[in-house]
Each structure stands twice: as structure tokens, then as C-alpha cells.
Protein backbone atom coordinates (compact mmCIF):
# COMPACT_ATOMS: atom_id res chain seq x y z
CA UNK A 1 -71.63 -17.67 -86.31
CA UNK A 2 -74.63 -15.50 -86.54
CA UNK A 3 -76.84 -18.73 -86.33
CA UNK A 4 -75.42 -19.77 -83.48
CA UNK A 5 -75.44 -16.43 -81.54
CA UNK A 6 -79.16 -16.42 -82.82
CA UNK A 7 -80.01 -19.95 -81.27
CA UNK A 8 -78.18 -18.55 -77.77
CA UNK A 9 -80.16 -15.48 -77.55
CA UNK A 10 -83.36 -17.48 -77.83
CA UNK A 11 -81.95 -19.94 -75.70
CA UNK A 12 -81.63 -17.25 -73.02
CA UNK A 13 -85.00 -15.18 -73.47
CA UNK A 14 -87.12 -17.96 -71.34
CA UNK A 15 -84.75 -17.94 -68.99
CA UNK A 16 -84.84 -14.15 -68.46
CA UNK A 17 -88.41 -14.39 -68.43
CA UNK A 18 -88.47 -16.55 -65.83
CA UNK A 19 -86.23 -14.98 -63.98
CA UNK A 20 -88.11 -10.75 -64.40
CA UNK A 21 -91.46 -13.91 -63.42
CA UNK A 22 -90.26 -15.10 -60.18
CA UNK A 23 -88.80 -11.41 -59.22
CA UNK A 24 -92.31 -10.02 -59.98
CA UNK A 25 -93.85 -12.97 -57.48
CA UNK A 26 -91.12 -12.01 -54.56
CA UNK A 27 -91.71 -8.32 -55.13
CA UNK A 28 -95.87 -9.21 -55.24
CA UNK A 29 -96.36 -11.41 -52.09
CA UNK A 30 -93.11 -9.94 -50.11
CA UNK A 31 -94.34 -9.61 -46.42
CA UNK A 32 -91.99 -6.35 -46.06
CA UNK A 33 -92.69 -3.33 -48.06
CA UNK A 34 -90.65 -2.21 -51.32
CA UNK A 35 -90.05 0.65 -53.25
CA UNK A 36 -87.92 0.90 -56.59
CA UNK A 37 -86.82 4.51 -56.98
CA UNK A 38 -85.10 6.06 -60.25
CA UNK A 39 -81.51 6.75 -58.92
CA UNK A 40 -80.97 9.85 -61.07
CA UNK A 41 -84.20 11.71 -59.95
CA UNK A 42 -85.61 10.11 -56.99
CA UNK A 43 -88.99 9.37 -58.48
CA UNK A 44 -90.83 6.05 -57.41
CA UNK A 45 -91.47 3.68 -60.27
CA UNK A 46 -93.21 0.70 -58.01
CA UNK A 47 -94.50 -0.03 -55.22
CA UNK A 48 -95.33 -3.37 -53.57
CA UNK A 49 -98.87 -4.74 -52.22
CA UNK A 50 -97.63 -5.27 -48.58
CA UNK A 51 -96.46 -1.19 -48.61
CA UNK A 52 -99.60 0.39 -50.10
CA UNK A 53 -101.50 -2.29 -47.53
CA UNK A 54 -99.19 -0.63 -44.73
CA UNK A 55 -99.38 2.88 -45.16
CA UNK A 56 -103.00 3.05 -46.60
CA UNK A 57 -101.48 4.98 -49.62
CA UNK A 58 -102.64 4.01 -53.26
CA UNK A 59 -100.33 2.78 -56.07
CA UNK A 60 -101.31 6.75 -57.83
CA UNK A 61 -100.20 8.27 -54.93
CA UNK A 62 -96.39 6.80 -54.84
CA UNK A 63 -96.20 6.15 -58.26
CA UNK A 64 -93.85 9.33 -60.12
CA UNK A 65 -93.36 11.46 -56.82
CA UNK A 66 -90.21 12.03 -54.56
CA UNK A 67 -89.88 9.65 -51.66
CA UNK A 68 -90.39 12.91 -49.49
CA UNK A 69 -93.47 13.67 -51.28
CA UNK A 70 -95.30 10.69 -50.12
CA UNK A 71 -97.57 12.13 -47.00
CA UNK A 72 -95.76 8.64 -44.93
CA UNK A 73 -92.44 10.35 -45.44
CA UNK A 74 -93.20 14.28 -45.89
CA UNK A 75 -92.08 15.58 -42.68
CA UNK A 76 -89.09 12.85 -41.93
CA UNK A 77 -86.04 15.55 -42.63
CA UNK A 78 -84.07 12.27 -43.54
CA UNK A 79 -86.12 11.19 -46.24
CA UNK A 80 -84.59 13.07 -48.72
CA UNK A 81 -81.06 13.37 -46.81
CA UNK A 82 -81.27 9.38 -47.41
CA UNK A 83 -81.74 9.65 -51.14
CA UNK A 84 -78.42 11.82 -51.20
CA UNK A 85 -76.51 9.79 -49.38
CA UNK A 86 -77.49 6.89 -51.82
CA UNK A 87 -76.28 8.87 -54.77
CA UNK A 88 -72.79 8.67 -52.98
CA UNK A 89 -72.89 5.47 -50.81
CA UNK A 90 -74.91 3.21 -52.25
CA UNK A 91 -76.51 2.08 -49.24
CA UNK A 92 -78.27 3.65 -46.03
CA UNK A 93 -80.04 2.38 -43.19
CA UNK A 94 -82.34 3.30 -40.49
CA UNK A 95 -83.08 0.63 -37.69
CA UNK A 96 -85.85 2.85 -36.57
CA UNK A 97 -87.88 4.96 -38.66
CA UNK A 98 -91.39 6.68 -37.57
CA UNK A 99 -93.67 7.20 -40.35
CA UNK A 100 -97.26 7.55 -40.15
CA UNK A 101 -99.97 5.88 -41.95
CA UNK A 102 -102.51 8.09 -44.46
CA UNK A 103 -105.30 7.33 -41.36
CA UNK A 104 -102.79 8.59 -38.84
CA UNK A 105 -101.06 6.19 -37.50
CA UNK A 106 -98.00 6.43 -36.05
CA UNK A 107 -95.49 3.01 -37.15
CA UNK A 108 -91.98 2.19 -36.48
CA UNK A 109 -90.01 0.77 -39.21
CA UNK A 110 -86.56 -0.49 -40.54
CA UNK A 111 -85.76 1.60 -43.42
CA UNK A 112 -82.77 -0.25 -45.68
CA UNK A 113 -81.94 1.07 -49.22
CA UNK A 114 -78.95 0.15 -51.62
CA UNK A 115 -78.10 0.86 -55.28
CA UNK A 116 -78.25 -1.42 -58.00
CA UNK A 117 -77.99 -1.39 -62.10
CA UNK A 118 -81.09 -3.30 -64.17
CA UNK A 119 -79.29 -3.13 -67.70
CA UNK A 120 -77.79 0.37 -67.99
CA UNK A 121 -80.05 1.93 -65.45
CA UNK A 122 -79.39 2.21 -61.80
CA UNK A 123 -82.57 1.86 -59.51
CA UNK A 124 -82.83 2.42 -55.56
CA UNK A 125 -84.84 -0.18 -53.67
CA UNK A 126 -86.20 0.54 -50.44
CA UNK A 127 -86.78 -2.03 -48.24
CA UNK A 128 -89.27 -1.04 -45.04
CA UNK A 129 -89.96 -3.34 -42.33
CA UNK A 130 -92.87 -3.04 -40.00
CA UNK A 131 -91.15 -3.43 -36.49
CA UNK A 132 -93.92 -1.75 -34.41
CA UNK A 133 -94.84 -4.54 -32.54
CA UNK A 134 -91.43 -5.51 -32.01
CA UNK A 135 -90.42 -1.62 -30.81
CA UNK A 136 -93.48 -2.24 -28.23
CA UNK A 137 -92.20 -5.36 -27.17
CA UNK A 138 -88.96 -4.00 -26.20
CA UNK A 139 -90.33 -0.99 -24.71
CA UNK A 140 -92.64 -3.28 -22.24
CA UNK A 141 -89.76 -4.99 -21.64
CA UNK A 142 -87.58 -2.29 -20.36
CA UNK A 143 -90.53 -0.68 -18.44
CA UNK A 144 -90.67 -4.52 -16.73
CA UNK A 145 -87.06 -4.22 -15.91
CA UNK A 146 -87.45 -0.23 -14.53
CA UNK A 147 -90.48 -1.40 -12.67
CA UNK A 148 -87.91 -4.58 -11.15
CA UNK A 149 -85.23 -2.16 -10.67
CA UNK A 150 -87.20 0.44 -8.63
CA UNK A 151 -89.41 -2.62 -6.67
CA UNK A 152 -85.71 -3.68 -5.78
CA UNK A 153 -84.65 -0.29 -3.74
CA UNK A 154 -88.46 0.86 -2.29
CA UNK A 155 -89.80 0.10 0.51
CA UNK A 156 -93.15 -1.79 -0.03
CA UNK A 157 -94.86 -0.48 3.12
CA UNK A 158 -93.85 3.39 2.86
CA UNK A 159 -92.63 3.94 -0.47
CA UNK A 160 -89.45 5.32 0.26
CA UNK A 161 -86.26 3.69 -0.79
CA UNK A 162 -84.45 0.91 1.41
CA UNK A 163 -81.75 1.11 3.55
CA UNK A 164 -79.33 -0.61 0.85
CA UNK A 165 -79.99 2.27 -1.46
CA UNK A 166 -79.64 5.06 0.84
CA UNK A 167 -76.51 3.87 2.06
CA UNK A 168 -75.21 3.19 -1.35
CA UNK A 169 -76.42 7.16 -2.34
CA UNK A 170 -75.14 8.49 0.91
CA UNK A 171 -71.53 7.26 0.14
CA UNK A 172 -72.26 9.39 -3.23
CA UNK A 173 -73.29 12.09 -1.80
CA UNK A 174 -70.75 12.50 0.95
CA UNK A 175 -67.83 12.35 -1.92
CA UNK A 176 -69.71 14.79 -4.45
CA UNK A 177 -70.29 17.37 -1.35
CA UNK A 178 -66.52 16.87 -0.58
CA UNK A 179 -65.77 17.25 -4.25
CA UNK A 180 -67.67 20.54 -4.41
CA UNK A 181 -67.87 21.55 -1.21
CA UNK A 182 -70.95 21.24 -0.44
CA UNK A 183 -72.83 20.55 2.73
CA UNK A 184 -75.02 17.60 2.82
CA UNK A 185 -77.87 17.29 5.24
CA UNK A 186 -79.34 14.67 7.39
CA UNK A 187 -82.51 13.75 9.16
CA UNK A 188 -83.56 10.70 11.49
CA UNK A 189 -86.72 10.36 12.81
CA UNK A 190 -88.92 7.78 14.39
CA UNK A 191 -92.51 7.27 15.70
CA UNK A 192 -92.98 8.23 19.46
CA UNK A 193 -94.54 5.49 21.28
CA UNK A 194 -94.45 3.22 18.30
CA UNK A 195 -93.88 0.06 20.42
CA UNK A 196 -97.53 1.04 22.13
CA UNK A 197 -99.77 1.22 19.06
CA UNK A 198 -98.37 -2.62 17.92
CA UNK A 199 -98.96 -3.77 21.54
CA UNK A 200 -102.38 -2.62 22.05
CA UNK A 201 -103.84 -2.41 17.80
CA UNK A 202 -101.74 -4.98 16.63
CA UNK A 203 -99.12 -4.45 13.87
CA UNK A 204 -101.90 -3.62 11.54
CA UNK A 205 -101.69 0.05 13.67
CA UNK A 206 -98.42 0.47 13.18
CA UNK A 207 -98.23 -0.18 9.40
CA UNK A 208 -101.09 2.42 8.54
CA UNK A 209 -99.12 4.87 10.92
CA UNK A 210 -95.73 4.17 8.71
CA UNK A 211 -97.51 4.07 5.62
CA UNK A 212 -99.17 7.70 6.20
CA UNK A 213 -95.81 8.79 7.54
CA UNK A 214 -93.80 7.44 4.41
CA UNK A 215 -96.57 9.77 2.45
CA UNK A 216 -95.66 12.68 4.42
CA UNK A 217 -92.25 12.36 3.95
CA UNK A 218 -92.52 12.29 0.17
CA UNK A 219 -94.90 15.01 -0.16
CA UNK A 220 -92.14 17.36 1.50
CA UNK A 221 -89.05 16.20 -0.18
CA UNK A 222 -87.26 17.37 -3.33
CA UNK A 223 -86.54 15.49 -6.02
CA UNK A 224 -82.77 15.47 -5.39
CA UNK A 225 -83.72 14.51 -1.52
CA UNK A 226 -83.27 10.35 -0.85
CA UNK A 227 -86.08 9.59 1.57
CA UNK A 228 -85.85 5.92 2.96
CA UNK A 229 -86.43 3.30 5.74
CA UNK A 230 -83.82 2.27 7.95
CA UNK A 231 -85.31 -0.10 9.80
CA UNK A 232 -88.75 -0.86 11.81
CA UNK A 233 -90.34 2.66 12.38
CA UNK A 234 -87.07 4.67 11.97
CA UNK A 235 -86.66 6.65 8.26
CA UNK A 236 -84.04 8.51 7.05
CA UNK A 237 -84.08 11.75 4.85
CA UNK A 238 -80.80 12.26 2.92
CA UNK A 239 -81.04 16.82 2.00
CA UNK A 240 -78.02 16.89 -1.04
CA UNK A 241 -76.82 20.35 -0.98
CA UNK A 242 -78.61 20.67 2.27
CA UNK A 243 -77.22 23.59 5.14
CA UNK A 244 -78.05 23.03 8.42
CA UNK A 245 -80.92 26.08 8.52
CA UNK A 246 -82.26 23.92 5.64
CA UNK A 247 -82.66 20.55 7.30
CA UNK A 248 -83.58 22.14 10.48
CA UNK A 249 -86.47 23.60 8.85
CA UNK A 250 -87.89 20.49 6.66
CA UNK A 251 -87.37 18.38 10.16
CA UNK A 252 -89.71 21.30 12.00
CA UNK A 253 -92.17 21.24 8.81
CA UNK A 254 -92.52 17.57 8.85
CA UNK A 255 -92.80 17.16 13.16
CA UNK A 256 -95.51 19.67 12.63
CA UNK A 257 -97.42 17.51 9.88
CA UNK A 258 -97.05 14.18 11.62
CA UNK A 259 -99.25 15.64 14.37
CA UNK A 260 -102.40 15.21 12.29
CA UNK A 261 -102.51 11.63 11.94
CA UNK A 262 -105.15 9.82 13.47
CA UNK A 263 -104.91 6.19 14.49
CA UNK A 264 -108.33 4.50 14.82
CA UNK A 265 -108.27 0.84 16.32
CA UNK A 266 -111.80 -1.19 17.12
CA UNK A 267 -113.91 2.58 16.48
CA UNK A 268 -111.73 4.28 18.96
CA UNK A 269 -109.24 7.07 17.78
CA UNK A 270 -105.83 6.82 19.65
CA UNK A 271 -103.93 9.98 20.93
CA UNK A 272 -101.85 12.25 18.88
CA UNK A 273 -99.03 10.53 16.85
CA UNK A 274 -95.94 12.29 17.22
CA UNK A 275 -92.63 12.09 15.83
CA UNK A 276 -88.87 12.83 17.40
CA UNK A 277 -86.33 14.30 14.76
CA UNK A 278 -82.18 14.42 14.70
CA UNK A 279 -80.63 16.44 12.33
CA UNK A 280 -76.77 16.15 11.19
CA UNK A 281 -74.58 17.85 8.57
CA UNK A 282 -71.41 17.31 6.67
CA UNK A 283 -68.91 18.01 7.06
CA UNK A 284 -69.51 19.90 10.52
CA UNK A 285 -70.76 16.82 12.31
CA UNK A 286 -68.76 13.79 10.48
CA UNK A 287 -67.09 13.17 7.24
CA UNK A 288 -68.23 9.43 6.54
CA UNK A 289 -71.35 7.67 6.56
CA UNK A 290 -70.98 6.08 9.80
CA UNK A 291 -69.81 9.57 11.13
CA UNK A 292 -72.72 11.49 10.12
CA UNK A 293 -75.47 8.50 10.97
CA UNK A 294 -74.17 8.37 14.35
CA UNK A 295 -74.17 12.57 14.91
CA UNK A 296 -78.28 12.10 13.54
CA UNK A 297 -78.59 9.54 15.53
CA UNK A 298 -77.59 11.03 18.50
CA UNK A 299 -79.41 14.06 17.90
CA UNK A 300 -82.57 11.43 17.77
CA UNK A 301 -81.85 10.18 21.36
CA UNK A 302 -81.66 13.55 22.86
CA UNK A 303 -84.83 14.27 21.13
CA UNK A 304 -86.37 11.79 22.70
CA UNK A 305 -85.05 11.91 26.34
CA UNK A 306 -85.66 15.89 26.02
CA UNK A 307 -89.72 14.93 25.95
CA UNK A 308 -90.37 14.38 22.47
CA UNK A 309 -92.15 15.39 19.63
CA UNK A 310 -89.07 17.98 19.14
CA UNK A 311 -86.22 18.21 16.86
CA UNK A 312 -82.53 18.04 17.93
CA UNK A 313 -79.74 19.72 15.76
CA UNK A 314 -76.39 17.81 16.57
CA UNK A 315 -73.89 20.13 18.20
């Protein structure tokens, strides 16, 4: 018996060897970076080529020290809440981990470790994954689709947001100021004489006078305000919150503005642009969004027929 449990263990040693020999190649060339930690203590006992290469920290500097000892891992708060957690789950992961380089570098990694014995020792392996290009990839691609989103509610030609989306926010609006009770303001405005600077400049004219007026407009609204374009040279301001005295006095502030445009066509400047203003509020002059556009836009035809270049407060 002793000879044959002799002639097994020998049997058995080259295949152990080459077993601990093809482990040592994975661990060698692995194109992730690994780290073997004592379970009990926490101390690193290796460290792979591909993580020293990544961090730009030597063998001597993992080798013996606490995972949050490393200068990669020294501030990360979870570095050592990690090891913990190992010592009672067995496993932990972190799809994104920032840790930065010994030259300063700031990288974004996967961070996977689990638990596992190697004869009557347990050992934690770390596995960390460079996924910085991939992070950058995905945050290009979701400043594409913000770029696609916004493109899809602006304006092109003055910037502010289209008539979809302030009709879309209006309806909002109107039920969060009836919710709180709230008022909600409203002004409509349009270019006096627009029809006269297309006729005689061309539409060229026009679209430099809509395109300065659009950069009016959002140089005196708040960020809670919805500027937009209804249509041709007509652009709505939506005032959430806004009281009457309030929109009154941003309609006044921006008829005031508009009058220092100047409109050159073929070297000659054109007369003062002006601009006509309604202004409506909810709930006092409509309760819907057809309600309310029609009280502003009322106010905007009285503006106009009163001699322009005013603003008109619906009654």
C-alpha cells in the first residue's frame, strides 16, 4: 500500500506543476490587472505585470502593504470597506472605480474580488479592469444624444426652444401653477414692420433681426423662464411663477432693448427696429393653453393697432 500511494503522489507532482506553470503564465501575460491579497491581514503578496504597467507603481511598492496603502487606492474610502466585506461575503464588486496612476492620472476601472483557499490558506484576488476608454466612450455618447435631444426642441435661427416644446412645457406649467397656486405669466411679441425688412433686404434682413432678437430674449430670461418661437417673427416667453407686475416689467425691459438694433442692408442702416408686446396671466386671463395664448395674443393686436412699439397687459 505504501508503494502504491508513493507511485500516486509522484504521479501527481508533474501534474501540479504544470498546473501552479500555466497559472503563473495567465497571471504573467493577463491583459487585466491582479492582485493576490492574504485574507487574514489584507497584505498584498503579488502583483501582476499588466497592474504595475497600469498604475506606474513598482512590484516593492505593492508587495507587503494594505490595499489602502497603495498611493492608487489611498484616498478611495472603499478600499478598505471592500476588504471587510470580503472577510464576510466572499465577493465584492465595483463596476466603476477611479483610481489614479503614481504620475497622476486619473483611470476608471472595474474592481472584482472573491475569496478562495490555495491548500489551507485563503487568498483574495483582485481583479481590475481598465475601462477608461470605454467610460469615455459612453460619456461621448450620451453628450451626442443630449446634444440630439436639445437640437430637437431649439430653434436653429434664434436659439430659443420650438413651438412643440413650449407647448408641451406650457401644459406643465399651467397644471403645476394650478397645483400650487401659482400664477404663471405670458408674453407674445413680434417684430414691427417685419414684412418690410424681407421685402426690401431680402430674408437675409429678417433672419439677422430674429437672430439678435432671440439673443435678447435669452439674455433677460431666467433659467426657469421657456423662451421660444412660435412661428415666423412671433416668440413666446413662458414667466413660471410669474405675477402680472412681473411680466409687465420683463415685456417693458425687453421693448426697450429691441430699440437698439440696427439693420444694415447694401451700406445703408434701416430705421429703428421695434417690437409690439402682449402680456397674459393665469389664471386671471384663461385657465388652458389655448385660453391664455389667445388673452396674449390679443393683448399683441391691440398693441399693435394702439401704434406700436408698446406693451399691452390683457384686461
Amino acid at each position: 500500500m505504501k508503494t502504491t500511494t508513493r507511485k500516486a503522489e509522484k504521479s501527481n507532482e508533474p501534474s501540479l506543476k504544470d498546473s501552479e506553470l500555466r497559472y503563473r503564465r495567465l497571471f504573467e501575460t493577463a491583459q487585466d490587472g491582479i492582485l493576490i491579497l492574504d485574507a487574514d491581514t489584507g497584505a498584498i503578496t503579488d502583483v501582476n505585470p499588466f497592474l504595475i504597467d497600469l498604475l506606474g507603481y513598482s512590484r516593492e511598492e505593492f508587495i507587503k502593504r494594505k490595499l489602502w496603502e497603495v498611493g492608487a487606492f489611498k484616498d478611495i474610502e472603499a478600499s478598505q470597506e471592500a476588504f471587510e466585506a470580503l472577510q464576510k461575503n466572499e465577493y465584492i464588486r465595483y463596476e466603476d472605480l477611479p483610481l489614479r496612476t503614481k504620475g497622476g492620472r486619473l483611470i476608471q476601472v472595474e474592481f472584482v474580488s472573491n475569496v478562495y483557499s490555495v491548500g489551507e490558506e485563503k487568498v483574495i484576488q483582485c481583479n481590475i479592469r481598465d475601462i477608461t476608454e470605454r467610460k469615455q466612450a459612453q460619456e461621448a455618447l450620451l453628450k451626442s444624444e443630449a446634444l440630439l435631444r436639445e437640437q430637437s426642441v431649439r430653434d436653429h435661427l434664434t436659439g430659443l426652444y420650438n413651438r412643440r416644446y413650449m407647448e408641451e412645457t406650457l401644459d406643465r406649467e399651467l397644471l403645476r401653477a394650478f397645483r400650487n397656486h401659482l400664477p404663471l405669466g405670458i408674453i407674445m411679441l413680434d417684430v414691427d414692420d417685419f414684412k418690410r425688412f424681407n421685402d426690401t433686404c431680402g430674408h437675409a434682413a429678417g433672419d439677422a433681426i430674429l437672430s439678435e432678437l432671440g439673443s435678447l430674449v435669452l439674455k433677460h430670461v431666467r433659467g426657469e423662464d421657456i423662451p421660444s418661437r412660435y412661428g415666423g417673427d412671433e416668440l413666446i416667453i413662458v414667466l413660471p411663477d410669474g405675477s402680472r407686475e412681473v411680466a409687465q416689467a420683463r415685456a417693458e425691459l425687453l421693448r426697450e432693448q429691441a430699440q437698439a438694433f440696427q439693420v444694415q442692408c447694401d451700406g445703408r442702416i434701416f430705421p429703428q427696429v421695434t417690437i409690439s408686446l402682449g402680456v397674459a396671466v393665469y389664471p386671471e386671463n384663461g385657465s388652458s393653453r389655448a385660453d391664455i395664448l389667445k388673452a396674449a395674443d390679443d393683448a399683441l393686436y391691440h398693441a399693435k393697432h394702439q401704434g406700436r412699439s408698446r406693451v399691452v397687459v390683457a384686461a
